[in-house]
C-alpha atoms as a PDB file:
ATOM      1  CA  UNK A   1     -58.380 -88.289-165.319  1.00  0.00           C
ATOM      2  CA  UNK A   2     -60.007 -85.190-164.320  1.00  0.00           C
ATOM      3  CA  UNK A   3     -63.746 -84.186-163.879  1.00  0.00           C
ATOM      4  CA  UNK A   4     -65.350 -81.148-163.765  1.00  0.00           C
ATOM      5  CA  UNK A   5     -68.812 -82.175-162.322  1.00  0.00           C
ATOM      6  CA  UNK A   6     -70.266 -85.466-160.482  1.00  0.00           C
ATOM      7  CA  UNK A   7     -73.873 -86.218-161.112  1.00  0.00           C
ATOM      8  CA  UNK A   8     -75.693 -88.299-158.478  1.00  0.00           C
ATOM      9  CA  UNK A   9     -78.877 -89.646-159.340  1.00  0.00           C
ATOM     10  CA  UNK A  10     -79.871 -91.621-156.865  1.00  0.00           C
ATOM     11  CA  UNK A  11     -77.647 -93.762-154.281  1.00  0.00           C
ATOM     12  CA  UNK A  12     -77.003 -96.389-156.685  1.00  0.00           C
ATOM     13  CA  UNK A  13     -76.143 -93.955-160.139  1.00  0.00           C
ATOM     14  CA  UNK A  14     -73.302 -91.295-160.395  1.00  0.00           C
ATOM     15  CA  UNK A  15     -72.483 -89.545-163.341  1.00  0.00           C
ATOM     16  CA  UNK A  16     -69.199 -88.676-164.238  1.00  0.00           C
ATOM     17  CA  UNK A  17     -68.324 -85.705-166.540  1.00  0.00           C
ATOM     18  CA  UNK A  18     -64.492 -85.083-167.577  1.00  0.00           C
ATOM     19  CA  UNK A  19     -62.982 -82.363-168.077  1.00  0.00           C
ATOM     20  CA  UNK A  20     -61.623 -83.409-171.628  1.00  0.00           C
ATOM     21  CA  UNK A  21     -64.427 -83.914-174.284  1.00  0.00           C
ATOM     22  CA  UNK A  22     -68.305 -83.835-173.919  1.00  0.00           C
ATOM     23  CA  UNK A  23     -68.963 -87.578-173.125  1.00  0.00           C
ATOM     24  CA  UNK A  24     -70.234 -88.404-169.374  1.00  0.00           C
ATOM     25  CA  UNK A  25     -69.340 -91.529-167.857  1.00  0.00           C
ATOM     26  CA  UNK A  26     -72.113 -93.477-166.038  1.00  0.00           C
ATOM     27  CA  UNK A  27     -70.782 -95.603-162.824  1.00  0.00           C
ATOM     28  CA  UNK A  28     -73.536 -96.931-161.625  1.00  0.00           C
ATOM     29  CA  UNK A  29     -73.055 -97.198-157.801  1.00  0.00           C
ATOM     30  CA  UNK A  30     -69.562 -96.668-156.320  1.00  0.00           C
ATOM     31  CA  UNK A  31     -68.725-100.447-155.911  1.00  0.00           C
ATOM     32  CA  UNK A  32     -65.172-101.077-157.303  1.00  0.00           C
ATOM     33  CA  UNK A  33     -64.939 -97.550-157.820  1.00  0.00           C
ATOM     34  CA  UNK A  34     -60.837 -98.206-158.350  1.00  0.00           C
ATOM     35  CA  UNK A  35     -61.698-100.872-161.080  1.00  0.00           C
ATOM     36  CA  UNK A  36     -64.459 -98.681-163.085  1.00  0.00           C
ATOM     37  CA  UNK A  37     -61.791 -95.778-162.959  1.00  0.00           C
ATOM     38  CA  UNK A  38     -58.665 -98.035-163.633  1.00  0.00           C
ATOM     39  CA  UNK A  39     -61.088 -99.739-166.858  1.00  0.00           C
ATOM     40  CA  UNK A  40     -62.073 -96.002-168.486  1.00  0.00           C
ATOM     41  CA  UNK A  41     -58.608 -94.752-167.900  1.00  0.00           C
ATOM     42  CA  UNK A  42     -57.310 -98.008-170.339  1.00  0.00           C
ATOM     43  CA  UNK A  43     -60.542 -97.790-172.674  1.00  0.00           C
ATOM     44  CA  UNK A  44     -59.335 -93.867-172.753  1.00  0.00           C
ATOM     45  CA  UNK A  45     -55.719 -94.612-173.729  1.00  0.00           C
ATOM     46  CA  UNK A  46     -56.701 -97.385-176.169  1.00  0.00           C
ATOM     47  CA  UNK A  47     -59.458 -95.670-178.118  1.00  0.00           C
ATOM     48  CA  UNK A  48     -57.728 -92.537-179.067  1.00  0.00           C
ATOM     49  CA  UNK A  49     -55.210 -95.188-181.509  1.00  0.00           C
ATOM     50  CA  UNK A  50     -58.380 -96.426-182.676  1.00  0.00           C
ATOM     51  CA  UNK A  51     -61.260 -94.088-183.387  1.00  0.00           C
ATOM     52  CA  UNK A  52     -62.418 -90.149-182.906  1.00  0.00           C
ATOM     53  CA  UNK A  53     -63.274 -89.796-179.270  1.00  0.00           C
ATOM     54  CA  UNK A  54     -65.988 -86.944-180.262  1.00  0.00           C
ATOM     55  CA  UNK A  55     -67.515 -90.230-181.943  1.00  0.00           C
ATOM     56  CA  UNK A  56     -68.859 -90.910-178.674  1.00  0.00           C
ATOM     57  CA  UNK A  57     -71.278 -89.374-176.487  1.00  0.00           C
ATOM     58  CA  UNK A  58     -70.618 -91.554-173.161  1.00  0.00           C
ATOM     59  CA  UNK A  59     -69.832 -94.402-171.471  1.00  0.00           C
ATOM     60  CA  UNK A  60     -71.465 -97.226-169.303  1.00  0.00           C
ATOM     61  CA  UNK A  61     -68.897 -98.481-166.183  1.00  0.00           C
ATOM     62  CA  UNK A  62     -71.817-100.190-164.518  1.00  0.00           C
ATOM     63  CA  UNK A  63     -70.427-103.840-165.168  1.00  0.00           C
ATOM     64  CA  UNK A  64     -67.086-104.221-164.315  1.00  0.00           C
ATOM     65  CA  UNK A  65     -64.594-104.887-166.536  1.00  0.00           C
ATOM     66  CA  UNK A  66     -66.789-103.959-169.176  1.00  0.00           C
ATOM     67  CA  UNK A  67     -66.729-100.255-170.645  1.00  0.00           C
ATOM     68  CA  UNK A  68     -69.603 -99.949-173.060  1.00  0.00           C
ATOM     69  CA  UNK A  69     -69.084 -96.978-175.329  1.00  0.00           C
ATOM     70  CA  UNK A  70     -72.329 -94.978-176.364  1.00  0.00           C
ATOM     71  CA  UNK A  71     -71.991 -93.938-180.193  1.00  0.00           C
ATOM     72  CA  UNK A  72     -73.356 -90.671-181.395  1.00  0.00           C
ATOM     73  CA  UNK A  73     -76.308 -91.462-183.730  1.00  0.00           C
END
């Protein structure tokens, strides 16, 4: 997965924002930064079999394994 900008808020939130579609992804802090990457890359892979991606205007990676997606009202 590729990103075209990284959005740090403060030490403990970074933003994510990929370069495919117009969702960000919110990390949190950078603690098991591997595991937060490996979990949206498999919520990625799964969701397009499942629902419109566009549906969707980010995701939360802040509690590991979790991936909460952020529906577009």
């Amino acid at each position: 997965m590729l990103f075209w900008d990284i959005y740090v808020e403060n030490q403990k939130s970074f933003y994510l924002y990929p370069i495919v579609g117009n969702q960000y992804i919110r990390l949190g802090d950078v603690d098991q930064l591997d595991d937060k990457l490996k979990n949206i890359s498999i919520f990625y892979n799964n969701i397009q079999h499942i629902s419109d991606i566009s549906d969707f205007v980010g995701f939360d990676l802040r509690v590991p394994p979790q991936v909460i997606a952020i529906k577009q009202l």
